[in-house]
PDB file of N, CA and C in Angstrom:
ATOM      1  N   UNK A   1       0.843  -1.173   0.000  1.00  0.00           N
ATOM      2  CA  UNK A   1       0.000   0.000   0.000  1.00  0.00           C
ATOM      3  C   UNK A   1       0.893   1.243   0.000  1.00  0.00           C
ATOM      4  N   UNK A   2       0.316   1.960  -0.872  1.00  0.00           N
ATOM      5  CA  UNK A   2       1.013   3.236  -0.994  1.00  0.00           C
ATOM      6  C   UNK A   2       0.600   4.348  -0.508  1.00  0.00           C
ATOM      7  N   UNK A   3       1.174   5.771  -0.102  1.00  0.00           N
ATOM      8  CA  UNK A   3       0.478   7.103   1.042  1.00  0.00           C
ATOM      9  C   UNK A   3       1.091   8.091   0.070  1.00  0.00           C
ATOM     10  N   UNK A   4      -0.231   8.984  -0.442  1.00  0.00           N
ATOM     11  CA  UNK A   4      -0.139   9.871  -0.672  1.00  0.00           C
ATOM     12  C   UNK A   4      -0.960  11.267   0.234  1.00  0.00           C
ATOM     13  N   UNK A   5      -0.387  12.745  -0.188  1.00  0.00           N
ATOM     14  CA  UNK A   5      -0.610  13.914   0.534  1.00  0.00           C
ATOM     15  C   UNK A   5      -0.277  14.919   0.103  1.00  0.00           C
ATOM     16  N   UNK A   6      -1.159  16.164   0.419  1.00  0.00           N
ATOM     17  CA  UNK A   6      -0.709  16.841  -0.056  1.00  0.00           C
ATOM     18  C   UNK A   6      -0.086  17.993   0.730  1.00  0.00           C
ATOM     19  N   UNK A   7       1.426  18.132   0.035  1.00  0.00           N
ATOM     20  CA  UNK A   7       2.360  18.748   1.078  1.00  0.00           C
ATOM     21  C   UNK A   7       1.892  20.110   1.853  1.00  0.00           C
ATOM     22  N   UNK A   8       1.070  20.793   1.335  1.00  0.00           N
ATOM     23  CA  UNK A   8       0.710  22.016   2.014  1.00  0.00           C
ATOM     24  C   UNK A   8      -0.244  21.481   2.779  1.00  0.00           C
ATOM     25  N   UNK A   9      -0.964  21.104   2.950  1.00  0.00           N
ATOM     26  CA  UNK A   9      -2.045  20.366   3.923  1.00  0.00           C
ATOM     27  C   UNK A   9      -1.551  19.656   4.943  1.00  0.00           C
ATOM     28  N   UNK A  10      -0.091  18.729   4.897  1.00  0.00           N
ATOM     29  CA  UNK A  10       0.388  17.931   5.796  1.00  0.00           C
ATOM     30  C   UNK A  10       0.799  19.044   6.569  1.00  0.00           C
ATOM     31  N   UNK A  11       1.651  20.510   6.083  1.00  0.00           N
ATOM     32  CA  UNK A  11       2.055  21.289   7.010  1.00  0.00           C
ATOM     33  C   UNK A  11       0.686  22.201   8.006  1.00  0.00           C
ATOM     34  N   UNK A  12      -0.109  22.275   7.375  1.00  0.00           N
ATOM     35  CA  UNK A  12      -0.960  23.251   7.891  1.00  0.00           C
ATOM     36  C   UNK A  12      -1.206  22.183   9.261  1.00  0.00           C
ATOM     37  N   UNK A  13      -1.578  20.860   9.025  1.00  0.00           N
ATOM     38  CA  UNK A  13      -2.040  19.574   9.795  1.00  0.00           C
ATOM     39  C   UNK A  13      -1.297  19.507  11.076  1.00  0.00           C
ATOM     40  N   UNK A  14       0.020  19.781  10.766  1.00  0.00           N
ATOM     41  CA  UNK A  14       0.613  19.751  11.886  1.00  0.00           C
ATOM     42  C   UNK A  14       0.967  20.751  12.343  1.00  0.00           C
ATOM     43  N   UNK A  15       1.094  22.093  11.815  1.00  0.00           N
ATOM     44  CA  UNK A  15       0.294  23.453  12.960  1.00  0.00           C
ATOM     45  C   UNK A  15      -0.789  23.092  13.699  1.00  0.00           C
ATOM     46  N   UNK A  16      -2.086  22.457  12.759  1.00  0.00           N
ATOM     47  CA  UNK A  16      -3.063  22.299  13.945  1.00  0.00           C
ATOM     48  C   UNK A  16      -3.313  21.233  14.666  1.00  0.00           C
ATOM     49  N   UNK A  17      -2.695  20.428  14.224  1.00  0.00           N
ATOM     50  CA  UNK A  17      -3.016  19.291  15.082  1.00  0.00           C
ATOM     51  C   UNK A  17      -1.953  18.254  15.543  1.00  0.00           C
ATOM     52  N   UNK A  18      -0.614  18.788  15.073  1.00  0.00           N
ATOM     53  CA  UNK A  18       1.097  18.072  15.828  1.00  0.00           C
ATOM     54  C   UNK A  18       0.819  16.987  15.194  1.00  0.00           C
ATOM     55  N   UNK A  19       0.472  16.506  13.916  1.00  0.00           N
ATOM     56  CA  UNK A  19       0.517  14.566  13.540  1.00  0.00           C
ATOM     57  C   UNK A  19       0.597  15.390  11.917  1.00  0.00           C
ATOM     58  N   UNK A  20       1.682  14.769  11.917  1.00  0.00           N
ATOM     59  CA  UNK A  20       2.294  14.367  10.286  1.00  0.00           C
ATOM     60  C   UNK A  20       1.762  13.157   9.871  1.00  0.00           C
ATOM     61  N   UNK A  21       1.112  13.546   8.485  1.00  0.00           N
ATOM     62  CA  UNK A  21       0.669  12.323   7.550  1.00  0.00           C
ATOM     63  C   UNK A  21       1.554  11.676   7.587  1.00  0.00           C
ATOM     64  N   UNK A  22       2.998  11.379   8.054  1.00  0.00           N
ATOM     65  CA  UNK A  22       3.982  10.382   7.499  1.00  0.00           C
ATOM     66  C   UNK A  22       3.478   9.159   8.590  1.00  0.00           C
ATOM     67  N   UNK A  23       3.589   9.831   9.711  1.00  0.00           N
ATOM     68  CA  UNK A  23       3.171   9.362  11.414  1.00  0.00           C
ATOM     69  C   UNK A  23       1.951   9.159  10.785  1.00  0.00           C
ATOM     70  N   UNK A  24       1.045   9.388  10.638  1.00  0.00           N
ATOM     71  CA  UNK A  24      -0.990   8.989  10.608  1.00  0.00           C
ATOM     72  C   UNK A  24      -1.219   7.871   9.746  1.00  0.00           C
ATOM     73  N   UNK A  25      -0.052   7.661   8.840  1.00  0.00           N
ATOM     74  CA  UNK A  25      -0.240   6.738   7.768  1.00  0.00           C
ATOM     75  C   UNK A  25       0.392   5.320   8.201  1.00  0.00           C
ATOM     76  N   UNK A  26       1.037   5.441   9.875  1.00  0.00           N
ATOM     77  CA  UNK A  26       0.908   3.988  10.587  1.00  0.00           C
ATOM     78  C   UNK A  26       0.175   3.788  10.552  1.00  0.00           C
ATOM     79  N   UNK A  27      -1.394   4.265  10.935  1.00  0.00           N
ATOM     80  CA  UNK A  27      -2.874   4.144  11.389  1.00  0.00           C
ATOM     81  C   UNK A  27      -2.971   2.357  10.490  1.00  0.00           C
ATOM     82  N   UNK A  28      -2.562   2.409   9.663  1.00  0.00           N
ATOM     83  CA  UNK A  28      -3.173   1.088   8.977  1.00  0.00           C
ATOM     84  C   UNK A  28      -2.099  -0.149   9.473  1.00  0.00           C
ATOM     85  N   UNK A  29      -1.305   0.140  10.221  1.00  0.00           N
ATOM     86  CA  UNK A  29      -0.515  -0.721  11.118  1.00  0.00           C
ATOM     87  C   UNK A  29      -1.275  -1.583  12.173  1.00  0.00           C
ATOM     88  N   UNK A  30      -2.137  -0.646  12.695  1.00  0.00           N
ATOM     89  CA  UNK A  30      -2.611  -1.320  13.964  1.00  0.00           C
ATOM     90  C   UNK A  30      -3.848  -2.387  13.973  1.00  0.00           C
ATOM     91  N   UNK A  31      -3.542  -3.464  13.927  1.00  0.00           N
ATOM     92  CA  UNK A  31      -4.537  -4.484  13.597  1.00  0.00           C
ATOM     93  C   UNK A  31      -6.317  -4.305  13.796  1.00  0.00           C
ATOM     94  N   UNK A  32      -6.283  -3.502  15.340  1.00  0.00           N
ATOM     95  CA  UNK A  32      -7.705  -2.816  15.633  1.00  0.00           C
ATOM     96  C   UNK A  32      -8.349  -1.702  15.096  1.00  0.00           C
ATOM     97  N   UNK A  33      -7.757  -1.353  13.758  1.00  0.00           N
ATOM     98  CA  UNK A  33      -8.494   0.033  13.396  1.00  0.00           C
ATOM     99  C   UNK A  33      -9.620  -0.230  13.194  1.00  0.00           C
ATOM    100  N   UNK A  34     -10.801   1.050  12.857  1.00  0.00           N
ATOM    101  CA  UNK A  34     -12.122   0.570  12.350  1.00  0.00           C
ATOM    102  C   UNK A  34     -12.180   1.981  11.824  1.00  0.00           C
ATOM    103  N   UNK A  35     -12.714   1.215  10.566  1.00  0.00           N
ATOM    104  CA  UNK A  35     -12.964   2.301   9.544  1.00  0.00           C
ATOM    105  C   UNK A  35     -15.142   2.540   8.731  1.00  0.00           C
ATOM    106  N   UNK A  36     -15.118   4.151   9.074  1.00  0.00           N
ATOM    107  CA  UNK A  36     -16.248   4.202   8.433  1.00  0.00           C
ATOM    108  C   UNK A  36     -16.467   5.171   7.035  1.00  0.00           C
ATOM    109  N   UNK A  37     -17.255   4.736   6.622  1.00  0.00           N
ATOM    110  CA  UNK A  37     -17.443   5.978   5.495  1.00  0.00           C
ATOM    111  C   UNK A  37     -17.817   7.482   6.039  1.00  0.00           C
ATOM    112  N   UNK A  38     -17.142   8.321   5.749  1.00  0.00           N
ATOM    113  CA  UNK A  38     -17.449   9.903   6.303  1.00  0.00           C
ATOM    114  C   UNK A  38     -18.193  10.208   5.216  1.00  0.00           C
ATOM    115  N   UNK A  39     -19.366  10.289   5.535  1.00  0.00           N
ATOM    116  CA  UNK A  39     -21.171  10.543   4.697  1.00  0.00           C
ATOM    117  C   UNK A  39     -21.097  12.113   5.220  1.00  0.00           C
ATOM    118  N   UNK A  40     -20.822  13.050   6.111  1.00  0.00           N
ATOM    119  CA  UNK A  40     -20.830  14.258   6.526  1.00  0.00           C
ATOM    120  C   UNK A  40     -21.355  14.837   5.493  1.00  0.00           C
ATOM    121  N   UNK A  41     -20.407  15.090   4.816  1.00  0.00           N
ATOM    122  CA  UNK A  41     -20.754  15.988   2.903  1.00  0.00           C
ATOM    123  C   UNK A  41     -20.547  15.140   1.849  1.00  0.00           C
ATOM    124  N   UNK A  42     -20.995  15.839   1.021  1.00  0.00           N
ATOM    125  CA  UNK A  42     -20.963  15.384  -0.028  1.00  0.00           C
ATOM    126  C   UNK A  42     -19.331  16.271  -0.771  1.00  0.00           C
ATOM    127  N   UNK A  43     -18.335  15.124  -0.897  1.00  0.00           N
ATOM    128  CA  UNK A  43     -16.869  15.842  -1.008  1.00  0.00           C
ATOM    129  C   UNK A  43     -16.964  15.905  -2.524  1.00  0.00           C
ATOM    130  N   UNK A  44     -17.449  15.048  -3.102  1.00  0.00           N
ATOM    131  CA  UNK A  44     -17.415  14.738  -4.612  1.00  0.00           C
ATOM    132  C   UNK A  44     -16.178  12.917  -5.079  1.00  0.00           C
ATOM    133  N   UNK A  45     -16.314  12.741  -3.880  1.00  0.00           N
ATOM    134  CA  UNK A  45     -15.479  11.320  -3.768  1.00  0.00           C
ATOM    135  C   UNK A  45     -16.234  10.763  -2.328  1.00  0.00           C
ATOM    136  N   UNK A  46     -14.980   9.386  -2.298  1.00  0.00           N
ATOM    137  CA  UNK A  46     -16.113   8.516  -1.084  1.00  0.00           C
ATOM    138  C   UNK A  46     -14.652   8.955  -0.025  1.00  0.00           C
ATOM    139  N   UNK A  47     -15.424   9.120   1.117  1.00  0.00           N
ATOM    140  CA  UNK A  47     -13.696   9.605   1.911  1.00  0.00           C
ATOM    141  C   UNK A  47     -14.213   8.591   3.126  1.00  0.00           C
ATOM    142  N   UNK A  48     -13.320   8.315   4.035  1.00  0.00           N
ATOM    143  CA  UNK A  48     -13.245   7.701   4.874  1.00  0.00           C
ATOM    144  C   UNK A  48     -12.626   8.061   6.015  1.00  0.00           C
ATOM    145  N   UNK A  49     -13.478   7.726   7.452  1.00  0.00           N
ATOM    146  CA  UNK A  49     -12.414   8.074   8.403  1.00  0.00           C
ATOM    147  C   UNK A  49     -12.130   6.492   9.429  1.00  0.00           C
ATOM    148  N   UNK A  50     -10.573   6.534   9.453  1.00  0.00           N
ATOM    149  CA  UNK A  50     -10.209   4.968  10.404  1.00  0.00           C
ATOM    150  C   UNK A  50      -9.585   5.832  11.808  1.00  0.00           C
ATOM    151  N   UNK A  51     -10.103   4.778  12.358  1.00  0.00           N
ATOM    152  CA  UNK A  51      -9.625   5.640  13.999  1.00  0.00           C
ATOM    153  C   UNK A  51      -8.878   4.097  14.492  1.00  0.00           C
ATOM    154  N   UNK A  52      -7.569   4.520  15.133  1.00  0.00           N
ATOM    155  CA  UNK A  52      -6.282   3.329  15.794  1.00  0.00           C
ATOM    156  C   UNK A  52      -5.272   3.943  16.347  1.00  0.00           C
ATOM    157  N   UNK A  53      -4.917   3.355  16.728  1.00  0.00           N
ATOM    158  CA  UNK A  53      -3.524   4.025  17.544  1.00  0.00           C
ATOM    159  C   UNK A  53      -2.405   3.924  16.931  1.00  0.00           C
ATOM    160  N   UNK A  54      -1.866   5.102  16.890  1.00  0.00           N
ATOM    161  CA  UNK A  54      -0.147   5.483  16.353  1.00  0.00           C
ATOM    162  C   UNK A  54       0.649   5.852  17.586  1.00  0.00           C
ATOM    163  N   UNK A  55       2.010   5.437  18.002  1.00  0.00           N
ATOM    164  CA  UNK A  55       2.532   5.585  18.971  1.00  0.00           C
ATOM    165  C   UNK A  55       3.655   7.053  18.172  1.00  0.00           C
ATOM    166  N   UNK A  56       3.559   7.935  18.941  1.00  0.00           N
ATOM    167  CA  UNK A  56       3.601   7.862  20.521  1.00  0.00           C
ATOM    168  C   UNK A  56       2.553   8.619  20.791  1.00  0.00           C
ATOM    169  N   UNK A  57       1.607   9.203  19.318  1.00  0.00           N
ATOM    170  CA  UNK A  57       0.339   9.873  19.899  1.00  0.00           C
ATOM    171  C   UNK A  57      -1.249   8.952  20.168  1.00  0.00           C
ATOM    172  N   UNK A  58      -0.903   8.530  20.462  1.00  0.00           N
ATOM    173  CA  UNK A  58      -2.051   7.855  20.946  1.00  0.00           C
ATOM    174  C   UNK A  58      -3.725   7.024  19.454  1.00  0.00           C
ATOM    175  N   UNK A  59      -4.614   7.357  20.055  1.00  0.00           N
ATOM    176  CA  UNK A  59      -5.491   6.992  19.159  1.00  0.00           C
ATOM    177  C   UNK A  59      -5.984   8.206  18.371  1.00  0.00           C
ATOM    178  N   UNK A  60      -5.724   7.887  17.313  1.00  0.00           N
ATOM    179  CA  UNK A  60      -5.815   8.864  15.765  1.00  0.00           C
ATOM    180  C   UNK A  60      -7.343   8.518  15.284  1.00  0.00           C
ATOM    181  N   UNK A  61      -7.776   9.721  14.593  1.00  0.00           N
ATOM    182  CA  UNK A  61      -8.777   9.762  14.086  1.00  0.00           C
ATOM    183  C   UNK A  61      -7.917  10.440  12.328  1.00  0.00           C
ATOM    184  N   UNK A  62      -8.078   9.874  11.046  1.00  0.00           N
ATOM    185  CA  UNK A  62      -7.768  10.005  10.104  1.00  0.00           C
ATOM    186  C   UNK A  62      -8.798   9.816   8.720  1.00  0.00           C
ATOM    187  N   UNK A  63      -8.471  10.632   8.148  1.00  0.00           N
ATOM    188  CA  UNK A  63      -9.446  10.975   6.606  1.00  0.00           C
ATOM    189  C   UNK A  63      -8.979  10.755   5.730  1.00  0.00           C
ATOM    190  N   UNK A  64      -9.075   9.912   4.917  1.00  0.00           N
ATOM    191  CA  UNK A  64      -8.574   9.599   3.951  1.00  0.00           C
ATOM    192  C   UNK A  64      -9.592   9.095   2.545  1.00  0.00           C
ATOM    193  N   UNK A  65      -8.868   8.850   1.584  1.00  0.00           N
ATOM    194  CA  UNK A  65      -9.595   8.735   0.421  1.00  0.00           C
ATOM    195  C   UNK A  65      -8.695   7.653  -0.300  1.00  0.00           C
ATOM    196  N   UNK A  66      -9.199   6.566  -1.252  1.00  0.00           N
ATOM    197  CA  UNK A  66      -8.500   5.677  -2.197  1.00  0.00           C
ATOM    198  C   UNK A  66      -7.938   6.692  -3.814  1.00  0.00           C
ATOM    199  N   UNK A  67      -6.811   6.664  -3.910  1.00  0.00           N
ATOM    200  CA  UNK A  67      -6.781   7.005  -5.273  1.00  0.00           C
ATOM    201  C   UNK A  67      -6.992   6.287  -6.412  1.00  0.00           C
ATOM    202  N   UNK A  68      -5.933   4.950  -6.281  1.00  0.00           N
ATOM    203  CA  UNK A  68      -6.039   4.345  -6.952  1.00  0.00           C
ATOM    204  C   UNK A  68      -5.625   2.766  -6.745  1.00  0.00           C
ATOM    205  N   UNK A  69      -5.726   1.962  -6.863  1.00  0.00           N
ATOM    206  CA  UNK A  69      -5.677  -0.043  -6.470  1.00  0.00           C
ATOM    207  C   UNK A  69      -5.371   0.327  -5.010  1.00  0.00           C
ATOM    208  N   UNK A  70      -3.531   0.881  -5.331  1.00  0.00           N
ATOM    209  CA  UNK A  70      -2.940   0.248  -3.897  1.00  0.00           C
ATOM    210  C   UNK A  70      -2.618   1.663  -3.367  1.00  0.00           C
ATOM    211  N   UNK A  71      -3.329   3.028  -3.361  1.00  0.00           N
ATOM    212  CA  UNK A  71      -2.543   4.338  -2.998  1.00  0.00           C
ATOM    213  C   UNK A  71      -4.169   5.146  -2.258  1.00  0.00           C
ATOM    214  N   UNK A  72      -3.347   5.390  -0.948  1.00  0.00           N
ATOM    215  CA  UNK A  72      -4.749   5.591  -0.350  1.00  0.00           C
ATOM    216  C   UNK A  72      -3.801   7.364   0.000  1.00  0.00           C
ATOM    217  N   UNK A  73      -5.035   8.207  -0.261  1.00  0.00           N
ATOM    218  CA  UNK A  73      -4.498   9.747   0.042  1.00  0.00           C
ATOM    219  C   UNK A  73      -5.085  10.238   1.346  1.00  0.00           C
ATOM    220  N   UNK A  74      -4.291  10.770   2.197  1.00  0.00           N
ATOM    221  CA  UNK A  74      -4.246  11.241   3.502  1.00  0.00           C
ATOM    222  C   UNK A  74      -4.764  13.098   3.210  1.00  0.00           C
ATOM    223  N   UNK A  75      -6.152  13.047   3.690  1.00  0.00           N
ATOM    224  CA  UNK A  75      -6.500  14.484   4.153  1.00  0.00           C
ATOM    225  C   UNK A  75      -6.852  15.221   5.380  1.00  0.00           C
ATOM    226  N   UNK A  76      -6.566  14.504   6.541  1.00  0.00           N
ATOM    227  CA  UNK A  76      -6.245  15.030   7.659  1.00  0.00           C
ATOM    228  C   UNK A  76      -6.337  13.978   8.756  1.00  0.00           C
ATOM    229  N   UNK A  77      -5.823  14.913   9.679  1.00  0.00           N
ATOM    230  CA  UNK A  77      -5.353  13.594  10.698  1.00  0.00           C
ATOM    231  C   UNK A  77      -5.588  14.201  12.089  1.00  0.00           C
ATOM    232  N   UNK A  78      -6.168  13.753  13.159  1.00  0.00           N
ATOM    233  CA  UNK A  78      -5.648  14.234  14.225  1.00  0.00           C
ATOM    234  C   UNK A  78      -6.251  13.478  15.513  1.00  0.00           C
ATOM    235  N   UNK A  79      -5.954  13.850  16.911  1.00  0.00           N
ATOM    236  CA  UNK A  79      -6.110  12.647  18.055  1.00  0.00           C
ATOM    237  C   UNK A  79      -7.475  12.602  18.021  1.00  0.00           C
ATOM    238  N   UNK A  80      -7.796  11.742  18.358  1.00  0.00           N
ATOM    239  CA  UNK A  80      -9.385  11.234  18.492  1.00  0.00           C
ATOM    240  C   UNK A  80     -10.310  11.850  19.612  1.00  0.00           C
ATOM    241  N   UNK A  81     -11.590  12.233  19.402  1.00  0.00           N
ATOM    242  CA  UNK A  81     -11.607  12.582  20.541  1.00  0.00           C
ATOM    243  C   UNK A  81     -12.588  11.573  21.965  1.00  0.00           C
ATOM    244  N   UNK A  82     -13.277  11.969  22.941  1.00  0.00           N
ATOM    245  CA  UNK A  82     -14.065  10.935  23.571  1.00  0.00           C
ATOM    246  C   UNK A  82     -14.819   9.767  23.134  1.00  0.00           C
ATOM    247  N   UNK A  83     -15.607  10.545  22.185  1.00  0.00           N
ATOM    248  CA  UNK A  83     -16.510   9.488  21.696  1.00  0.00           C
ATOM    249  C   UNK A  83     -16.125   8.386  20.498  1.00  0.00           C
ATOM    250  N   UNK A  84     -14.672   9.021  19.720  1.00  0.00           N
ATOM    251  CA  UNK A  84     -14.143   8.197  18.578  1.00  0.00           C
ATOM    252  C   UNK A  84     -13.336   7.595  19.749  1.00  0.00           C
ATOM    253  N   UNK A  85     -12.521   7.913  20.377  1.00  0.00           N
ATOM    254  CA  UNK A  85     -11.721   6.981  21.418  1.00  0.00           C
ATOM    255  C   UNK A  85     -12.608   5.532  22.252  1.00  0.00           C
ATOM    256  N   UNK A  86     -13.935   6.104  22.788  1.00  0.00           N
ATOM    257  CA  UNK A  86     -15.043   5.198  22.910  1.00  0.00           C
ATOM    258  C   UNK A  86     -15.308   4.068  21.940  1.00  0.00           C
ATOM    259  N   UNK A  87     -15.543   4.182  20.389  1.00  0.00           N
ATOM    260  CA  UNK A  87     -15.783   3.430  19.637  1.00  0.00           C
ATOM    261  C   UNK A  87     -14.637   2.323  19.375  1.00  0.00           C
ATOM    262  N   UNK A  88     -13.207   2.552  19.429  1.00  0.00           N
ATOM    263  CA  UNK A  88     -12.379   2.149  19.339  1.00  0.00           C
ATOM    264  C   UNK A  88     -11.724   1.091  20.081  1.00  0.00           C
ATOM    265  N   UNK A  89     -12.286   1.492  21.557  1.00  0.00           N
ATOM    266  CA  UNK A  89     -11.504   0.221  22.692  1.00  0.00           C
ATOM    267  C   UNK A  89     -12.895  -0.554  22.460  1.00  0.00           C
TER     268      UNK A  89
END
């Protein structure tokens, strides 16, 4: 599997939220992730958010989208909060 991003977005990401897509793109490391479709808006694609734990920040909440077979694109990332942390353990 391949990680794509886009570089001005990874920086803004980690002004706001300290997690580099390089770090968020363990997320698919951790055997317990669970992933849902993010239905929120209508983006004009199918996006997804998987929530798991990346060390050393804890449990991640991440957005992402498929580009293409094996290349999944990272559009934001950041710690999870109560209720995604809830769903997760």
């Amino acid at each position: 599997m391949q990680f794509e991003w886009d570089r001005s977005k990874n920086e803004k990401n980690i002004l706001k939220h300290g997690i580099d897509f390089r770090a968020a793109a363990r997320i698919f490391d951790d055997p317990n992730f669970i992933v849902n479709e993010d239905d929120r808006h209508d983006y004009g694609e199918i996006r997804y958010q998987i929530i798991g734990a990346v060390d050393p920040h804890g449990v991640l909440l991440v957005v992402y989208t498929e580009r293409h077979k094996n290349t999944i694109r990272i559009i934001s990332a950041r710690k999870a909060n109560k209720k995604e942390r809830h769903l997760y353990q």
